[in-house]
N, C-alpha and C. Protein backbone atom coordinates (compact mmCIF):
# COMPACT_ATOMS: atom_id res chain seq x y z
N UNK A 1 -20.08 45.55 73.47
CA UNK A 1 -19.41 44.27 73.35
C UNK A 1 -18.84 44.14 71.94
N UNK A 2 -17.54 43.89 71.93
CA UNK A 2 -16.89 43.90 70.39
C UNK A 2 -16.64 41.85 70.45
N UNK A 3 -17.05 41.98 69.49
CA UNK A 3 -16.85 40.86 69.02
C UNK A 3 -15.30 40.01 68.38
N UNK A 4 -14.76 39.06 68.45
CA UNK A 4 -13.77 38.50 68.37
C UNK A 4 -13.55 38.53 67.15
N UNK A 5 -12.45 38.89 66.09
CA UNK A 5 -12.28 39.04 64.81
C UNK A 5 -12.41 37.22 64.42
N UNK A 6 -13.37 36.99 63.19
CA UNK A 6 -13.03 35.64 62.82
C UNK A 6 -11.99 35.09 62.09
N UNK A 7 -11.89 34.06 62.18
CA UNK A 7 -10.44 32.78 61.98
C UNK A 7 -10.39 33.15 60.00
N UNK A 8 -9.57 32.52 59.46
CA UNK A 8 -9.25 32.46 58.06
C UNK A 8 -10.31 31.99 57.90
N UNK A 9 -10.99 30.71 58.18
CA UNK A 9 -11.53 29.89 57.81
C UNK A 9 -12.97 29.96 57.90
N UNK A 10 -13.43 31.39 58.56
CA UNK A 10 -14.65 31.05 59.20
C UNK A 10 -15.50 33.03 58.74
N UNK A 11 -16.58 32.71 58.71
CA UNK A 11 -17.30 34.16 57.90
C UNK A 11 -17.54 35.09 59.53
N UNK A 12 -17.61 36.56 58.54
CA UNK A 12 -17.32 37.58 59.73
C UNK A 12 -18.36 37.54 60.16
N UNK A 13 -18.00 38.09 61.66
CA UNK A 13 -18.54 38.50 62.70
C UNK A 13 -19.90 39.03 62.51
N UNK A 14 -21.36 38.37 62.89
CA UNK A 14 -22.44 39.40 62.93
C UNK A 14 -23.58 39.37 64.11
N UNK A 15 -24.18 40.35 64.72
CA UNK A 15 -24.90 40.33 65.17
C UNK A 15 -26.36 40.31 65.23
N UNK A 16 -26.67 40.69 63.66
CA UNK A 16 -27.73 41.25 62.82
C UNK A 16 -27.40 40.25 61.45
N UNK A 17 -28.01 38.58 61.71
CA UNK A 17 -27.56 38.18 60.80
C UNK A 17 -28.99 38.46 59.34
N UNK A 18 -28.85 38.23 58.23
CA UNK A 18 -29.65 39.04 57.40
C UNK A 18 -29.99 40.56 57.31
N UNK A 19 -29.11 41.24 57.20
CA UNK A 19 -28.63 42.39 57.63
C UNK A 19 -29.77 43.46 58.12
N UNK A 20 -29.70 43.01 59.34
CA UNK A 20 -30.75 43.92 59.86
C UNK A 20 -30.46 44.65 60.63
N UNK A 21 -28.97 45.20 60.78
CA UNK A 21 -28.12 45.70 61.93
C UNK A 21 -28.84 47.26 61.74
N UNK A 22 -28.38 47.90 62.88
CA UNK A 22 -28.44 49.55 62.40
C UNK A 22 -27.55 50.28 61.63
N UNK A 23 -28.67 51.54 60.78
CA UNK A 23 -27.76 51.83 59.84
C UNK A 23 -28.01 51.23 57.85
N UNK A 24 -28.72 50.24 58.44
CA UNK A 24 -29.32 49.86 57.02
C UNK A 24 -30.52 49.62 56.91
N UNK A 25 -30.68 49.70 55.21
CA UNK A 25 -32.07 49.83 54.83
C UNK A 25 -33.41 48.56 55.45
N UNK A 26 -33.80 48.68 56.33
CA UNK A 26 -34.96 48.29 56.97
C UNK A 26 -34.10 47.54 58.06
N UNK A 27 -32.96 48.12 58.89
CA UNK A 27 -32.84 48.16 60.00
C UNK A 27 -33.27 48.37 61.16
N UNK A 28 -32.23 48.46 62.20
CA UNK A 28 -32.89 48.62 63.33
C UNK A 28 -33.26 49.90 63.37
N UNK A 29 -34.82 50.68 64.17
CA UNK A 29 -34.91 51.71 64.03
C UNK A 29 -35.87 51.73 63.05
N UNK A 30 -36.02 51.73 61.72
CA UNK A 30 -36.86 51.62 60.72
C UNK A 30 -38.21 50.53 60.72
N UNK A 31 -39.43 50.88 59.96
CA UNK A 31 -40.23 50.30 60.33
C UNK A 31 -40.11 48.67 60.08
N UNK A 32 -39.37 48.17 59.11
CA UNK A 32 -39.30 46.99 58.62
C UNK A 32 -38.82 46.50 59.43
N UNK A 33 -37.51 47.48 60.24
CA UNK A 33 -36.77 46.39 61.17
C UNK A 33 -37.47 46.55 62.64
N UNK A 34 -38.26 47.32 63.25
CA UNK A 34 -39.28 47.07 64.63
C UNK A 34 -39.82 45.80 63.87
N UNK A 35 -40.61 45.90 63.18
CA UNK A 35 -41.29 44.63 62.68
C UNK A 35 -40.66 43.20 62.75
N UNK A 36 -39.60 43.41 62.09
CA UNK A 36 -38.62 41.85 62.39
C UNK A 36 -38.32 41.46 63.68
N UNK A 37 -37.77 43.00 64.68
CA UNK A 37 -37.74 42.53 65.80
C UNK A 37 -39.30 42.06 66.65
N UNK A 38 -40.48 42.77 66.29
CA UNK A 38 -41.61 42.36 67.14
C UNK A 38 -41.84 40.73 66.85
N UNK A 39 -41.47 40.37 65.50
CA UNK A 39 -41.47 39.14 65.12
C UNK A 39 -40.63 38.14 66.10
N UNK A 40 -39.60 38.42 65.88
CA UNK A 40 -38.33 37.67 66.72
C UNK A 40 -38.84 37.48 68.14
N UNK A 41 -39.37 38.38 68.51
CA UNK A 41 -39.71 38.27 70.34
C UNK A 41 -40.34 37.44 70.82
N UNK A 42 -41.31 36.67 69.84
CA UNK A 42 -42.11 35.93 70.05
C UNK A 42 -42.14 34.30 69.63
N UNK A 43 -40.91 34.55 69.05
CA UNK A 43 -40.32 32.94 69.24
C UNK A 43 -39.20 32.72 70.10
N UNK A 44 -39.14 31.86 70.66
CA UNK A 44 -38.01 31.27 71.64
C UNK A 44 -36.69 30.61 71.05
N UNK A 45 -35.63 31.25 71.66
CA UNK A 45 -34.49 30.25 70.76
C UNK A 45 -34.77 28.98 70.63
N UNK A 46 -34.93 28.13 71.96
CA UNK A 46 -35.29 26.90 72.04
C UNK A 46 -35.94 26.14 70.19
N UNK A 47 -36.93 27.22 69.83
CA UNK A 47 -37.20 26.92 68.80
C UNK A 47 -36.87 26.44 67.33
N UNK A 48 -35.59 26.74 67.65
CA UNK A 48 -34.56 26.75 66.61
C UNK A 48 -33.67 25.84 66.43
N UNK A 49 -33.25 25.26 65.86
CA UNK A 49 -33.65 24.82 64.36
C UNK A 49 -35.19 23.99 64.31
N UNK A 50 -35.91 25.00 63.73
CA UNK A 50 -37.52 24.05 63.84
C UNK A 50 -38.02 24.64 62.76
N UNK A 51 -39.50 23.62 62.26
CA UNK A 51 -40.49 24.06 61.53
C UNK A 51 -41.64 24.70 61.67
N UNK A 52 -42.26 24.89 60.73
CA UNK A 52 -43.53 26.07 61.14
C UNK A 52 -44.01 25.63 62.61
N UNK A 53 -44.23 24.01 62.40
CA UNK A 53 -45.07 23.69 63.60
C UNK A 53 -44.85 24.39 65.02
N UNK A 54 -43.40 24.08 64.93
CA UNK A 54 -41.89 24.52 66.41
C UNK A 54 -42.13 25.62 66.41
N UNK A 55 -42.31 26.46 65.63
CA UNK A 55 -42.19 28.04 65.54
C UNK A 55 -43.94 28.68 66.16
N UNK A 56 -44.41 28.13 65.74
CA UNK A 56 -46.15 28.81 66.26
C UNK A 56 -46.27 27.79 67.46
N UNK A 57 -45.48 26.42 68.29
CA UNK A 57 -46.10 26.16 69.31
C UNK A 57 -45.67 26.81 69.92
N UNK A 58 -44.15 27.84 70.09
CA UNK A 58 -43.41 28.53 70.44
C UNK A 58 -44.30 29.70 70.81
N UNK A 59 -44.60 30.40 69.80
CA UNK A 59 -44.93 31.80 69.51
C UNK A 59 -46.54 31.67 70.67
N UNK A 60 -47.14 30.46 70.87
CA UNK A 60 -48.19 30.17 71.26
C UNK A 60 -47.51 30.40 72.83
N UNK A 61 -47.38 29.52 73.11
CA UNK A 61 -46.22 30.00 74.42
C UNK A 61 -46.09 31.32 75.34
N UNK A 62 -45.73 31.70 74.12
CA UNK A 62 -44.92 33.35 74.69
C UNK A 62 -46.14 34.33 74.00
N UNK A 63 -47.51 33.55 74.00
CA UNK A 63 -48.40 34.70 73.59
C UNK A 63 -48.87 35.82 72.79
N UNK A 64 -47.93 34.96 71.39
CA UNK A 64 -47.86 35.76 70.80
C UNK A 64 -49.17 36.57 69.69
N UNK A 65 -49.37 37.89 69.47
CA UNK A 65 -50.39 38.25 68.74
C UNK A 65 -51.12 37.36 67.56
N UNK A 66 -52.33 37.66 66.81
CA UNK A 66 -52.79 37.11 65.97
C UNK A 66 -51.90 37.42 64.44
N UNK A 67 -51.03 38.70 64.57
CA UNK A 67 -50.67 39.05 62.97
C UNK A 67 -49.12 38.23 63.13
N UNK A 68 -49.00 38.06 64.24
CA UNK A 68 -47.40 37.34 63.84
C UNK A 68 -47.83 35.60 63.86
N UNK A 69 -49.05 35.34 64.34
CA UNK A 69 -49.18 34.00 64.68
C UNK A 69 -50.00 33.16 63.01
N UNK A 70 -50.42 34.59 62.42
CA UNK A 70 -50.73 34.73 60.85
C UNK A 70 -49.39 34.29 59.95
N UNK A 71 -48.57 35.54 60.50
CA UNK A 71 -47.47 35.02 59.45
C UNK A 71 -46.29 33.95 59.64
N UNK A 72 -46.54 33.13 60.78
CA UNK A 72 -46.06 31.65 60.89
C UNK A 72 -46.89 30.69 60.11
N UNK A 73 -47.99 31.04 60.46
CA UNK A 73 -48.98 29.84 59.99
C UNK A 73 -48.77 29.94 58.08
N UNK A 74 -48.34 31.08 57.73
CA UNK A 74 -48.45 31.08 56.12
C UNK A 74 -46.55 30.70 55.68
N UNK A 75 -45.84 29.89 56.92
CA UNK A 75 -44.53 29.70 56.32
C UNK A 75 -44.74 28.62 55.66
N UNK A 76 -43.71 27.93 54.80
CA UNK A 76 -43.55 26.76 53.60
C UNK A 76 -43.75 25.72 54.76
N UNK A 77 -44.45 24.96 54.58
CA UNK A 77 -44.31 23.40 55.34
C UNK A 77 -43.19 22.69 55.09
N UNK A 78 -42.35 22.05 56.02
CA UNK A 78 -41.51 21.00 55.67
C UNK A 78 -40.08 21.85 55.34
N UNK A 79 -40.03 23.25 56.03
CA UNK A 79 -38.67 23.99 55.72
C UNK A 79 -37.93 23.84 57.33
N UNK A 80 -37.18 24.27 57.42
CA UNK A 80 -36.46 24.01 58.82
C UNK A 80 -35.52 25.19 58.80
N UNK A 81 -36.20 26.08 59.80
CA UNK A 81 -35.57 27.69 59.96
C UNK A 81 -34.52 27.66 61.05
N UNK A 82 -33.50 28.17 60.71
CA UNK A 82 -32.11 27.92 61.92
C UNK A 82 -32.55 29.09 62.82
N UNK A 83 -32.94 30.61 62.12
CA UNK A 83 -33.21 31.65 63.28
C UNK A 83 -34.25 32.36 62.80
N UNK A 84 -34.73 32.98 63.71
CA UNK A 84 -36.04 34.44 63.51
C UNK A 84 -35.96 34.73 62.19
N UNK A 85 -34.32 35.05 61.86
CA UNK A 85 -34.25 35.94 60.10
C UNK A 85 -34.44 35.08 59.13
N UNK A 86 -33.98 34.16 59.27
CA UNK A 86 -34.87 32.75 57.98
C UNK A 86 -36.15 32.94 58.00
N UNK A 87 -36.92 32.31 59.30
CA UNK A 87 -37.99 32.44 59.03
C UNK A 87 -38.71 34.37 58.73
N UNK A 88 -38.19 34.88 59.25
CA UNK A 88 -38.94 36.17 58.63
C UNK A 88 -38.69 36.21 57.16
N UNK A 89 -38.06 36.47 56.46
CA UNK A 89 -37.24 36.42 55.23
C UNK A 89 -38.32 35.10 54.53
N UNK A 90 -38.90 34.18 54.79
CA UNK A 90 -40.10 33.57 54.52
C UNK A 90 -41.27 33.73 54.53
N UNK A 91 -41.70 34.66 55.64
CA UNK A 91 -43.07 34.85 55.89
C UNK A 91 -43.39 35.97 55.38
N UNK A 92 -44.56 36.67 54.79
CA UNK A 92 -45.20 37.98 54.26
C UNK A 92 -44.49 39.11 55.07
N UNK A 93 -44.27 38.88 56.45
CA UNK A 93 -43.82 40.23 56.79
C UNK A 93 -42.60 40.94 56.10
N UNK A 94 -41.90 40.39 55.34
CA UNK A 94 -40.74 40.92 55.07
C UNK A 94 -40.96 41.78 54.00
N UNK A 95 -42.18 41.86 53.38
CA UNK A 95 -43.01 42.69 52.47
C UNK A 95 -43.69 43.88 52.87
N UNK A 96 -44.12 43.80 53.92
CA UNK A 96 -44.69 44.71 54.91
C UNK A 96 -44.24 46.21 55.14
């Protein structure tokens, strides 16, 4: 699927927003980026735009493990994550 070139006015095209596309350093494929994705799986879009709370009743939901349900519970209180890559990019895993 190719994506629609964007307008003057508007930022390019991504699919891998926080560059986690393949091909780069802790991409897809690489251990950092399985990790972001095992992360991602376990929250629901629905979740989004939400706070820690939204994000672990979510992750609770869809069953998610104890080490990802760890690194929700240690996000900033009172932040409001638009997608998975905000909040990862917050939580310890992105250290990992």
């Amino acid at each position: 699927m190719t994506p629609e070139p964007a307008g003057e006015d508007q930022p390019e095209v991504t699919f891998a927003p926080g560059g986690y596309g393949r091909g780069v350093p802790a991409g897809v494929g690489s251990a950092k980026g399985e990790a972001f994705s095992r992360f991602g799986s376990y929250i629901g879009l629905s979740a989004f735009p939400g706070n820690r709370t939204a994000l672990e009743r979510s992750a609770r939901t869809l069953e998610a493990p104890d080490d990802v349900m760890r690194l929700l519970a240690a996000l900033p209180d009172g932040e409001i994550f638009e997608n998975a890559a905000q909040a990862w990019e917050a939580s310890e895993g992105r250290n990992a």
